[in-house]
C-alpha atoms as a PDB file:
ATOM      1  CA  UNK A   1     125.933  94.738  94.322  1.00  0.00           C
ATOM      2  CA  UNK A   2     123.038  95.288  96.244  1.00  0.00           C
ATOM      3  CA  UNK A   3     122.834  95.350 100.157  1.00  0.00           C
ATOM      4  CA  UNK A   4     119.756  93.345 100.374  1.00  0.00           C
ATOM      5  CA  UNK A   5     120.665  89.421 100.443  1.00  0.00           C
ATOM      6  CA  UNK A   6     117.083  89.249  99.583  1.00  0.00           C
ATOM      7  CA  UNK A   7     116.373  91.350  96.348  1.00  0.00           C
ATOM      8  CA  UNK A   8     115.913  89.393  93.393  1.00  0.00           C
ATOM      9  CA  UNK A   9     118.771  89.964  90.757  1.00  0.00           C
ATOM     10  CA  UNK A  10     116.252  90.695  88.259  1.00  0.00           C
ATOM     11  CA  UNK A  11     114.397  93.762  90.357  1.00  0.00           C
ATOM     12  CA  UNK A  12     117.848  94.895  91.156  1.00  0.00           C
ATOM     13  CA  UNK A  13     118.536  95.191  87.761  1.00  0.00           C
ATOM     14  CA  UNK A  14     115.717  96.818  86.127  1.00  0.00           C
ATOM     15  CA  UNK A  15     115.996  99.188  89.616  1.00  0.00           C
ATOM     16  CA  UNK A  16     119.387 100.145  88.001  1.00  0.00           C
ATOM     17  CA  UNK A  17     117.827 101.343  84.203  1.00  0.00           C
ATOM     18  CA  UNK A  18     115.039 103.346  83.206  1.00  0.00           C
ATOM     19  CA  UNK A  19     113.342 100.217  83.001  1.00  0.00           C
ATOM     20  CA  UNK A  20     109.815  99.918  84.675  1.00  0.00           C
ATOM     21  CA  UNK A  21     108.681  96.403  85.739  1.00  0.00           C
ATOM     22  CA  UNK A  22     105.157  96.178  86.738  1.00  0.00           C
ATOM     23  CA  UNK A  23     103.138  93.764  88.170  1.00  0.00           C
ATOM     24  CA  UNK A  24      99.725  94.746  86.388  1.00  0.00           C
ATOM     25  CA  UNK A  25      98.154  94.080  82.705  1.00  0.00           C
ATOM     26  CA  UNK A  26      98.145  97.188  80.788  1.00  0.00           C
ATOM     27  CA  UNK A  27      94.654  97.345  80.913  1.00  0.00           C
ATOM     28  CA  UNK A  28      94.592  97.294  84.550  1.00  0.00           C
ATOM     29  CA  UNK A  29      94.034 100.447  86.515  1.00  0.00           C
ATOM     30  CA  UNK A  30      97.125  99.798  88.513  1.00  0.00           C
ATOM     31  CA  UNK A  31      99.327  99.611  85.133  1.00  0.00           C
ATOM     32  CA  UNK A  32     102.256 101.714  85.638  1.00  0.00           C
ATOM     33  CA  UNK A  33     101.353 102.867  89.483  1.00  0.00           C
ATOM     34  CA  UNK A  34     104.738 102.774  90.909  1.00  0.00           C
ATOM     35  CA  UNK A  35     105.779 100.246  94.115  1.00  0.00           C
ATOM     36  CA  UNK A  36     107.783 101.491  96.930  1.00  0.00           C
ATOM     37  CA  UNK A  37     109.435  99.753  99.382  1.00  0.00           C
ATOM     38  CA  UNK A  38     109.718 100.226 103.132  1.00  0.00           C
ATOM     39  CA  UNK A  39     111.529  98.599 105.722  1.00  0.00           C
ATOM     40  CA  UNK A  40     109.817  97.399 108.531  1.00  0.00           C
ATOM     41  CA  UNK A  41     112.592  95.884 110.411  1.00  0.00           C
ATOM     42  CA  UNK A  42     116.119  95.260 110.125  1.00  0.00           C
ATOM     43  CA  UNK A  43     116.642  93.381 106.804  1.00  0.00           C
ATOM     44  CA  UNK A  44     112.795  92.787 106.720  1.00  0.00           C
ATOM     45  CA  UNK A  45     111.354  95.041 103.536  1.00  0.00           C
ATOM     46  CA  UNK A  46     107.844  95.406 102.360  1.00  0.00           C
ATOM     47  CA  UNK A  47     106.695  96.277  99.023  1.00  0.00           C
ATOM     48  CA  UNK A  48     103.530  98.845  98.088  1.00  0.00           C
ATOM     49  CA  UNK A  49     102.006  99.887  95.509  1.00  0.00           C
ATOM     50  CA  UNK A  50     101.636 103.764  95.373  1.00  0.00           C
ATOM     51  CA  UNK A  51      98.157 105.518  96.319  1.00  0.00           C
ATOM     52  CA  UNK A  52      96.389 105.999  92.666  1.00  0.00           C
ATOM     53  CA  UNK A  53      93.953 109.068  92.752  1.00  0.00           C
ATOM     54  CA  UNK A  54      91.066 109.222  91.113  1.00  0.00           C
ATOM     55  CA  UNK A  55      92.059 111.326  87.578  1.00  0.00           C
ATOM     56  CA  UNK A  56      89.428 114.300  86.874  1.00  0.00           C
ATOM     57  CA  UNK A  57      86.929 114.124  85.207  1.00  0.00           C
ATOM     58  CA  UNK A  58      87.244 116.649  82.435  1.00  0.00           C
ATOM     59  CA  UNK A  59      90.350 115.098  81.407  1.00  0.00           C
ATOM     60  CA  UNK A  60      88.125 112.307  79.449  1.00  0.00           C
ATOM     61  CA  UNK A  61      86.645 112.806  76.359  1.00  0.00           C
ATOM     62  CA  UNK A  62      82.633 111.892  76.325  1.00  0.00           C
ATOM     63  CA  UNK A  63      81.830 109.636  73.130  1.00  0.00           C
ATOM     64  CA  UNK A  64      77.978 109.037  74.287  1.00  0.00           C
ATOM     65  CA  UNK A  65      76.000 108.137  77.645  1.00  0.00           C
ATOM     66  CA  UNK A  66      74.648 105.429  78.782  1.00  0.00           C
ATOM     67  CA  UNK A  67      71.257 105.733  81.144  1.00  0.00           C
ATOM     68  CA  UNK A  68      71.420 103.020  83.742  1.00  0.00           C
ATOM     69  CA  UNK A  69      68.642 100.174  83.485  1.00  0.00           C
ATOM     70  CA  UNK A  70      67.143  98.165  86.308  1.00  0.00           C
ATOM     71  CA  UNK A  71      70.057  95.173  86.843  1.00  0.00           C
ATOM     72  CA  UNK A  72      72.573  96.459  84.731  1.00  0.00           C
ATOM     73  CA  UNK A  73      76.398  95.345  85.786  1.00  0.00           C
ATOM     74  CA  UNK A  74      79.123  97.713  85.556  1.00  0.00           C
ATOM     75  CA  UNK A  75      80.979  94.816  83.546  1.00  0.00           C
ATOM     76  CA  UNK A  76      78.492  94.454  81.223  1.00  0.00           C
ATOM     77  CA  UNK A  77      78.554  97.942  80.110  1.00  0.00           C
ATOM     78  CA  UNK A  78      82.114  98.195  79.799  1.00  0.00           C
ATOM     79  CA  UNK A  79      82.127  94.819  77.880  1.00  0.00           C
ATOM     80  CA  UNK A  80      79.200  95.983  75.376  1.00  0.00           C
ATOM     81  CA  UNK A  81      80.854  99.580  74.869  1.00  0.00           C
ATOM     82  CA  UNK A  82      84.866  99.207  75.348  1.00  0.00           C
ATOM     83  CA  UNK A  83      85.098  95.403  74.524  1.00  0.00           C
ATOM     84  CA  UNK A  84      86.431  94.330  77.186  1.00  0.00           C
ATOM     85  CA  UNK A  85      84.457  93.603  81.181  1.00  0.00           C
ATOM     86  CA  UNK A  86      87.480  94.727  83.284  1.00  0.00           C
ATOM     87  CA  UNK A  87      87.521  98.175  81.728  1.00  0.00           C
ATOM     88  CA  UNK A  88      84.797  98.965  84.072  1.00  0.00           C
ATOM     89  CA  UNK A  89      86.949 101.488  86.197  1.00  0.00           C
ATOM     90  CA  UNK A  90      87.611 103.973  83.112  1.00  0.00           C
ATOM     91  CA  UNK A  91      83.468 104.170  83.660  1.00  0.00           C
ATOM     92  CA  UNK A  92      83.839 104.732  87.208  1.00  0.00           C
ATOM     93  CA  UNK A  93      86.977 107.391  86.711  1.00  0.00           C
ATOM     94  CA  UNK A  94      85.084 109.232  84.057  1.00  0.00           C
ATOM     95  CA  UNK A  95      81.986 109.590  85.990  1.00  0.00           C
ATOM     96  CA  UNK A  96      83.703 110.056  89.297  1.00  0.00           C
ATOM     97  CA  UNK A  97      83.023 107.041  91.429  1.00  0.00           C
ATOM     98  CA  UNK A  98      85.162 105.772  94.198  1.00  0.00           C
ATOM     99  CA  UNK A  99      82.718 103.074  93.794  1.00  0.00           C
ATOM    100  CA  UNK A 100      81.771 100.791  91.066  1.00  0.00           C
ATOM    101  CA  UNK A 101      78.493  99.699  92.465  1.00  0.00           C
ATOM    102  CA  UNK A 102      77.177 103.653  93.020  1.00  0.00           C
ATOM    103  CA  UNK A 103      76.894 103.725  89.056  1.00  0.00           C
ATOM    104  CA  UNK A 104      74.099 100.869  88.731  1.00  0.00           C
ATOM    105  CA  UNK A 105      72.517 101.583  92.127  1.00  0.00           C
ATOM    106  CA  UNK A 106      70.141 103.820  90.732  1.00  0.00           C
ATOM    107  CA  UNK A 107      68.229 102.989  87.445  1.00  0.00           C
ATOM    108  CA  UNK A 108      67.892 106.073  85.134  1.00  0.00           C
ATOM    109  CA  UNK A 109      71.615 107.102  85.939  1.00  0.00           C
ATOM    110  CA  UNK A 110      73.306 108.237  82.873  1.00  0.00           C
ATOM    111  CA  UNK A 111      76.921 107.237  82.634  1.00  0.00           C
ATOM    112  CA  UNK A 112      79.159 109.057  80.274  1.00  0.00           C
ATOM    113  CA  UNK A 113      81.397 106.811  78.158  1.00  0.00           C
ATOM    114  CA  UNK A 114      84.344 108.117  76.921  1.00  0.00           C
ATOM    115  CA  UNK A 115      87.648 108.036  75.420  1.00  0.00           C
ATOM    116  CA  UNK A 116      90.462 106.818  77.720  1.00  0.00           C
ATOM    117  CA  UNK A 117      92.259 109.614  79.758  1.00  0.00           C
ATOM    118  CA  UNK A 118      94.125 112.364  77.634  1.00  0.00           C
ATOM    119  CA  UNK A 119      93.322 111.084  74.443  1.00  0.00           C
ATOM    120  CA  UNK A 120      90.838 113.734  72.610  1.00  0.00           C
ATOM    121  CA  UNK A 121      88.954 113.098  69.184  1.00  0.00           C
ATOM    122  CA  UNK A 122      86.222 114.457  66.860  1.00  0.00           C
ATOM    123  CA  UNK A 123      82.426 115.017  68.618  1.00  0.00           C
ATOM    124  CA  UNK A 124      80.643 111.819  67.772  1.00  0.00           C
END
């Protein structure tokens, strides 16, 4: 059994298989970022999610661009192009942007939308 009073049974046993629990939707840029824990006293843990780096650039496929209009949200593209509003960070890791808000700043910016990471397909 575990040495932590405090772990619930259910973490302890998905720690113990090759089963991943996550606290994230799949379509959630966290989805599958692992957690850590650290103890920061005696008996007294803290949980973390891992540091998630911004994935290159070249590893997304371009399907078309997008040129930035005056008033324009980030949401609304991603709604309108991947169906869904809270997709908006696959914009912002295609194109690069620690930021969401740098994308729209500036109209005339073209945005590349593209296939999700990794997964390649025919030149549209």
């Amino acid at each position: 059994m575990s040495s932590n009073p405090n772990l619930d049974p259910v973490q302890a046993m998905l720690a113990q298989t090759s089963l991943q629990n996550t606290l994230f939707a799949s379509n959630s840029r966290y989805y599958q970022i692992p957690t850590k824990v650290v103890e920061i006293a005696p008996g007294k843990t803290v949980a973390y999610l891992q540091r998630r780096f911004l994935p290159p650039s070249a590893s997304f496929q371009t399907l078309q661009q997008y040129t930035v209009t005056q008033g324009v949200r980030l949401d609304n593209i991603a709604a309108q192009f991947m169906g869904d509003p809270t997709l908006f960070w696959r914009i912002c890791d295609a194109n690069d942007a620690l930021r969401p808000e740098e994308l729209t700043e500036t109209a005339g910016t073209r945005l590349r939308i593209t296939l999700p990471q990794g997964i390649t397909g025919g030149t549209l």
